[in-house]
Protein backbone atom coordinates (compact mmCIF):
# COMPACT_ATOMS: atom_id res chain seq x y z
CA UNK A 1 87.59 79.57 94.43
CA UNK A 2 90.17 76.85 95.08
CA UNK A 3 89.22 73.27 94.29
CA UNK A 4 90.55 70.89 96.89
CA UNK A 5 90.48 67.51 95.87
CA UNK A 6 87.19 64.79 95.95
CA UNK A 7 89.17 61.95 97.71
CA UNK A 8 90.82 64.38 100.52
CA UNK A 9 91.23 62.26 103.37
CA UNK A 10 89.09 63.84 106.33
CA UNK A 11 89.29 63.17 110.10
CA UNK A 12 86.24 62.80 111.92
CA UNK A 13 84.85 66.00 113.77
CA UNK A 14 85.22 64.22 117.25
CA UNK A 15 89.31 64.47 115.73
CA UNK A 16 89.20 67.32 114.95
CA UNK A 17 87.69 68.96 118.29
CA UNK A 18 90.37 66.73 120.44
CA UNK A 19 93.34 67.92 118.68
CA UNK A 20 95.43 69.13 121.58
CA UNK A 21 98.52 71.24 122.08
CA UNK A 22 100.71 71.11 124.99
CA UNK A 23 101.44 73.97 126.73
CA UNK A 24 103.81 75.64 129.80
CA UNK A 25 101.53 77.93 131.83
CA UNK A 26 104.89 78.94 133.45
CA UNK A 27 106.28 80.18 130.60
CA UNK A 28 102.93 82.46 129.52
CA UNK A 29 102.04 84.34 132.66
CA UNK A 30 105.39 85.91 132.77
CA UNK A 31 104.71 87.84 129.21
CA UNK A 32 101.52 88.67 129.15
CA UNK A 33 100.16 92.07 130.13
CA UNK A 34 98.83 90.88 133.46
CA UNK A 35 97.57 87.55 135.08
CA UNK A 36 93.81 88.47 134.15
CA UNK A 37 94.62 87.66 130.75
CA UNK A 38 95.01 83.98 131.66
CA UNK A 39 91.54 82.29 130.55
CA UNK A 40 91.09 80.00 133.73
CA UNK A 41 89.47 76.87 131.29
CA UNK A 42 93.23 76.50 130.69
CA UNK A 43 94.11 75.51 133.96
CA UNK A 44 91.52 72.55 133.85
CA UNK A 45 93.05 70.53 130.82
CA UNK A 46 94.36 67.48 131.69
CA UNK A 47 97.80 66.43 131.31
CA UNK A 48 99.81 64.37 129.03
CA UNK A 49 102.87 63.30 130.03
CA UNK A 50 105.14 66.38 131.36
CA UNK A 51 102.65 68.97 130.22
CA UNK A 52 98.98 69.70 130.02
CA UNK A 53 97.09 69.58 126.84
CA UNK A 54 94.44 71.93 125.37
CA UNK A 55 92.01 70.72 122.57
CA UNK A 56 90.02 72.66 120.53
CA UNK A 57 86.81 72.17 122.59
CA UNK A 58 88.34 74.30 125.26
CA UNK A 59 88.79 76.69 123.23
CA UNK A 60 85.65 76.90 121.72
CA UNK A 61 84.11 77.37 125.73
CA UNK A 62 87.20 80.14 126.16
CA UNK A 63 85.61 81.70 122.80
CA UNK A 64 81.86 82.12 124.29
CA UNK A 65 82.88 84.54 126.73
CA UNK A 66 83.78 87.11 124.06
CA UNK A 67 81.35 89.25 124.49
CA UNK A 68 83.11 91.45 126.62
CA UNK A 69 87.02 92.68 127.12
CA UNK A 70 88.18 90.44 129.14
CA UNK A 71 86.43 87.45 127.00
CA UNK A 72 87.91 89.09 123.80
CA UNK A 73 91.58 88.80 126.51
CA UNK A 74 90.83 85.57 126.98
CA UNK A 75 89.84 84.30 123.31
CA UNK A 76 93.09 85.45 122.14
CA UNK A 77 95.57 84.27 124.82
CA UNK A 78 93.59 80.97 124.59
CA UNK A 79 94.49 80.81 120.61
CA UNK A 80 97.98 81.72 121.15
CA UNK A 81 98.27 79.04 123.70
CA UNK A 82 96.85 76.42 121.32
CA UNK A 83 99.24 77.23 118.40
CA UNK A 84 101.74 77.44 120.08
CA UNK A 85 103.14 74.82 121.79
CA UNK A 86 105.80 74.71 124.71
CA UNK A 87 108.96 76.20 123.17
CA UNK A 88 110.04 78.66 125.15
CA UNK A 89 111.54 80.78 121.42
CA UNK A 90 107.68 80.09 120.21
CA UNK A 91 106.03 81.64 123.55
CA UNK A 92 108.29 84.18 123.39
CA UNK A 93 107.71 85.10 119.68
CA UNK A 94 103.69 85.48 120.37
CA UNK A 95 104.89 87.63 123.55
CA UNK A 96 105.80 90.47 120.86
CA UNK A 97 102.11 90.84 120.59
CA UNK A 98 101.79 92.32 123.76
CA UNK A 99 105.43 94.91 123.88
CA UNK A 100 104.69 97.01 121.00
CA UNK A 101 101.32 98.40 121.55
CA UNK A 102 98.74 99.85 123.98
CA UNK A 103 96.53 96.91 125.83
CA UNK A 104 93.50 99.40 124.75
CA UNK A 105 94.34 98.93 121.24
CA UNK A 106 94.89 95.65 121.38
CA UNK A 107 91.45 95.66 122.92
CA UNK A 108 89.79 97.96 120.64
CA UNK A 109 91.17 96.07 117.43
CA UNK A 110 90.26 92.42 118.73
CA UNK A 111 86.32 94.47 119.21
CA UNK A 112 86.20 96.39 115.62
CA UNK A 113 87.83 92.61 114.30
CA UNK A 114 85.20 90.55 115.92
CA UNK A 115 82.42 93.57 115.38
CA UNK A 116 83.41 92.52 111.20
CA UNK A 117 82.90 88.98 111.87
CA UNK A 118 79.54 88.95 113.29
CA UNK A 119 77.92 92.14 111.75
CA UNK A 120 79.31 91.08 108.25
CA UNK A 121 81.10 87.88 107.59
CA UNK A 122 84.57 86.31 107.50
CA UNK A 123 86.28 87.66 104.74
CA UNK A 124 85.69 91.31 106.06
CA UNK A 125 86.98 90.23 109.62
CA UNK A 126 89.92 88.73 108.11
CA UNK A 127 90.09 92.19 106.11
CA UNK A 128 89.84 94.06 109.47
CA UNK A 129 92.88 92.32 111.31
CA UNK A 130 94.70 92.63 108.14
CA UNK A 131 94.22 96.21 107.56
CA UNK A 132 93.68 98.69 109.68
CA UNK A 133 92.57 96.55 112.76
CA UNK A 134 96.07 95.05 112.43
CA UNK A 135 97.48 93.81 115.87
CA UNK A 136 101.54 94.27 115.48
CA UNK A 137 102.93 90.83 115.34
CA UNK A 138 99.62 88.84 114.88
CA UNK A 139 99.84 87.07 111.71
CA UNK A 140 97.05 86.02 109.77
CA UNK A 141 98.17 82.65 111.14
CA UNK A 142 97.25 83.26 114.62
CA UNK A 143 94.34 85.99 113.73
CA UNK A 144 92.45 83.06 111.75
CA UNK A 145 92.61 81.10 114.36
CA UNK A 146 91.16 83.64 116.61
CA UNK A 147 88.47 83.97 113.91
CA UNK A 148 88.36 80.80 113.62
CA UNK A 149 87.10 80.28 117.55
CA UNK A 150 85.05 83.53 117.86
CA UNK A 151 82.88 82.12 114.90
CA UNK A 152 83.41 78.61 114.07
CA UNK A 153 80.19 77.58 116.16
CA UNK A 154 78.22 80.12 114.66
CA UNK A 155 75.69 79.07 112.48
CA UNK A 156 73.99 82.43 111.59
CA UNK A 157 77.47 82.94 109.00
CA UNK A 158 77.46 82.13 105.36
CA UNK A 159 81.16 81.47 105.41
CA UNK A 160 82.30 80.30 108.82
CA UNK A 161 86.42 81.49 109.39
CA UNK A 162 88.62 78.39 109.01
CA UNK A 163 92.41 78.64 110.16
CA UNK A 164 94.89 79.19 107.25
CA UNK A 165 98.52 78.92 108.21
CA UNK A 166 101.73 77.74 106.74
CA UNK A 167 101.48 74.04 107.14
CA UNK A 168 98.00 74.49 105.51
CA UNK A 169 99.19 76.72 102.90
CA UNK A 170 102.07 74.00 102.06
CA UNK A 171 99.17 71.33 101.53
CA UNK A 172 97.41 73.70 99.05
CA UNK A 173 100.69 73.56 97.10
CA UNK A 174 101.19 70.03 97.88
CA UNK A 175 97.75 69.35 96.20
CA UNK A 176 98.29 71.40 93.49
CA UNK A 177 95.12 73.50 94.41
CA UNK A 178 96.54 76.90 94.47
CA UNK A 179 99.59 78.42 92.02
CA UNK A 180 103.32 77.98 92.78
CA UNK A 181 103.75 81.43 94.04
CA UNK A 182 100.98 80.81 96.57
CA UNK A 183 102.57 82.68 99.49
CA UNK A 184 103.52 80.49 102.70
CA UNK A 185 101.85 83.52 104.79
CA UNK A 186 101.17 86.99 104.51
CA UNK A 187 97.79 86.08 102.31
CA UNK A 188 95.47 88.88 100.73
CA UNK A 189 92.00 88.71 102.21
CA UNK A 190 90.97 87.78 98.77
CA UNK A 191 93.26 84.83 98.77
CA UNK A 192 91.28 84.07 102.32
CA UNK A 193 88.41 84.60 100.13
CA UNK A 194 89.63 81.84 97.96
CA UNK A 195 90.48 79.36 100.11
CA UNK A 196 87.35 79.83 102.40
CA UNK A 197 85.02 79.41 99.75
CA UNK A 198 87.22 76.16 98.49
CA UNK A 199 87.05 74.63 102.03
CA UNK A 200 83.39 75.42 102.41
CA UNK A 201 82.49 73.86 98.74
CA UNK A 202 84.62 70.82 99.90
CA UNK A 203 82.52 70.08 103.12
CA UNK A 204 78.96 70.83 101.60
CA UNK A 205 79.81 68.35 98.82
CA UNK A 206 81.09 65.71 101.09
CA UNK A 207 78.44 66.49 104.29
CA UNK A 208 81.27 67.67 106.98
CA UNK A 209 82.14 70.42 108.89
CA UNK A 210 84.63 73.47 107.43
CA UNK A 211 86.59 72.63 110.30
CA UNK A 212 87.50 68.52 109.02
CA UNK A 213 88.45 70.22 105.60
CA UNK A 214 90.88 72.74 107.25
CA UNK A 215 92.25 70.01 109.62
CA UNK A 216 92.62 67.38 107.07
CA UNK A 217 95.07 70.02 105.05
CA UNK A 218 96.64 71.07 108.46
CA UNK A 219 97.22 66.65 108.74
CA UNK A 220 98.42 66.56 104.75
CA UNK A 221 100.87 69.49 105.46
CA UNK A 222 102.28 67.94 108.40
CA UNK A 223 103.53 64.82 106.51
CA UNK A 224 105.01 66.69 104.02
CA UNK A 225 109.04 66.64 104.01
């Protein structure tokens, strides 16, 4: 298990559930496999500036609906679209997702994926999108966050999914709480395994949500030169 620090600062969950991404709808419907795949909770965030904004929250609603296809659709477009941001080379790098294999088998792995999740537990899902549920060109830093949303307001799981990416991984290394050749992505599931139990040890001991422990190392990792 990795040991993340007592004195960890950690945002509020009302933070953490606002943080919001701007987006260019303009730039997604073009490369995705058809305009059904756009979850329509997107087109009610509100904008900031040039560009609308989608928080975490609106996720979480897309992510309720995924109890059929099109939900599942939804769920995953809506996860993209978070982490992404507007760049059109970052839109266009998530596009691959969806030119190199069947929509059925993206369909069928995003099922047997969130099948793991709620029939067994995180780890396993992870495990399944890593392995032979594997979506070409979805990361473990994009799949997590699909977990993430498909079970992140569940409380029938031990071990509710957390989002590990880069930034998160360079906090970890930052903190000292994982070895130097920590990977930046690419993780085993039993480094997931790790660092899920270490964020949900962290949280119990201080009374918070998994969620505040993730986003707090997502925060650290953005500071970092």
């Amino acid at each position: 298990m990795i040991v993340l620090p007592h004195d960890l600062d950690l945002p509020d969950r009302d933070t953490v559930l606002g943080q919001a991404i701007p987006f260019d709808r303009a730039r997604w419907i073009p490369v995705l496999p058809d305009a059904t795949w756009w979850p329509a909770e997107l087109d009610s965030s509100p904008l900031a500036g040039k560009w609308p904004r989608v928080d975490r929250r609106t996720v979480f609603g897309i992510a309720r609906k995924a109890d059929t296809a099109e939900g599942r659709r939804h769920l995953l477009v809506g996860a993209l679209v978070w982490g992404t941001g507007t760049k059109a080379r970052s839109v266009d790098r998530r596009a691959q997702i969806f030119l190199h294999i069947p929509t059925a088998d993206i369909d069928a792995r995003l099922d047997a994926a969130l099948a793991a999740l709620r029939e067994r537990e995180a780890t396993e899902a992870y495990r399944a999108f890593n392995n032979n549920q594997h979506i070409p060109y979805l990361g473990a830093a994009f799949f997590t966050k699909v977990l993430y949303f498909a079970g992140g307001e569940s409380p029938a799981l031990p071990h509710r999914p957390v989002i590990l990416d880069s930034v998160v991984s360079r906090a970890l290394k930052d903190l000292e709480t994982v070895h130097a050749d920590w990977p930046k992505n690419g993780w085993t599931t039993e480094q997931y395994r790790q660092y899920l139990a270490g964020v949900h040890d962290c949280a119990q001991k201080r009374g918070v949500q998994p969620e505040q422990v993730e986003a707090a190392l997502f925060f650290h990792g953005k500071q970092l030169p």
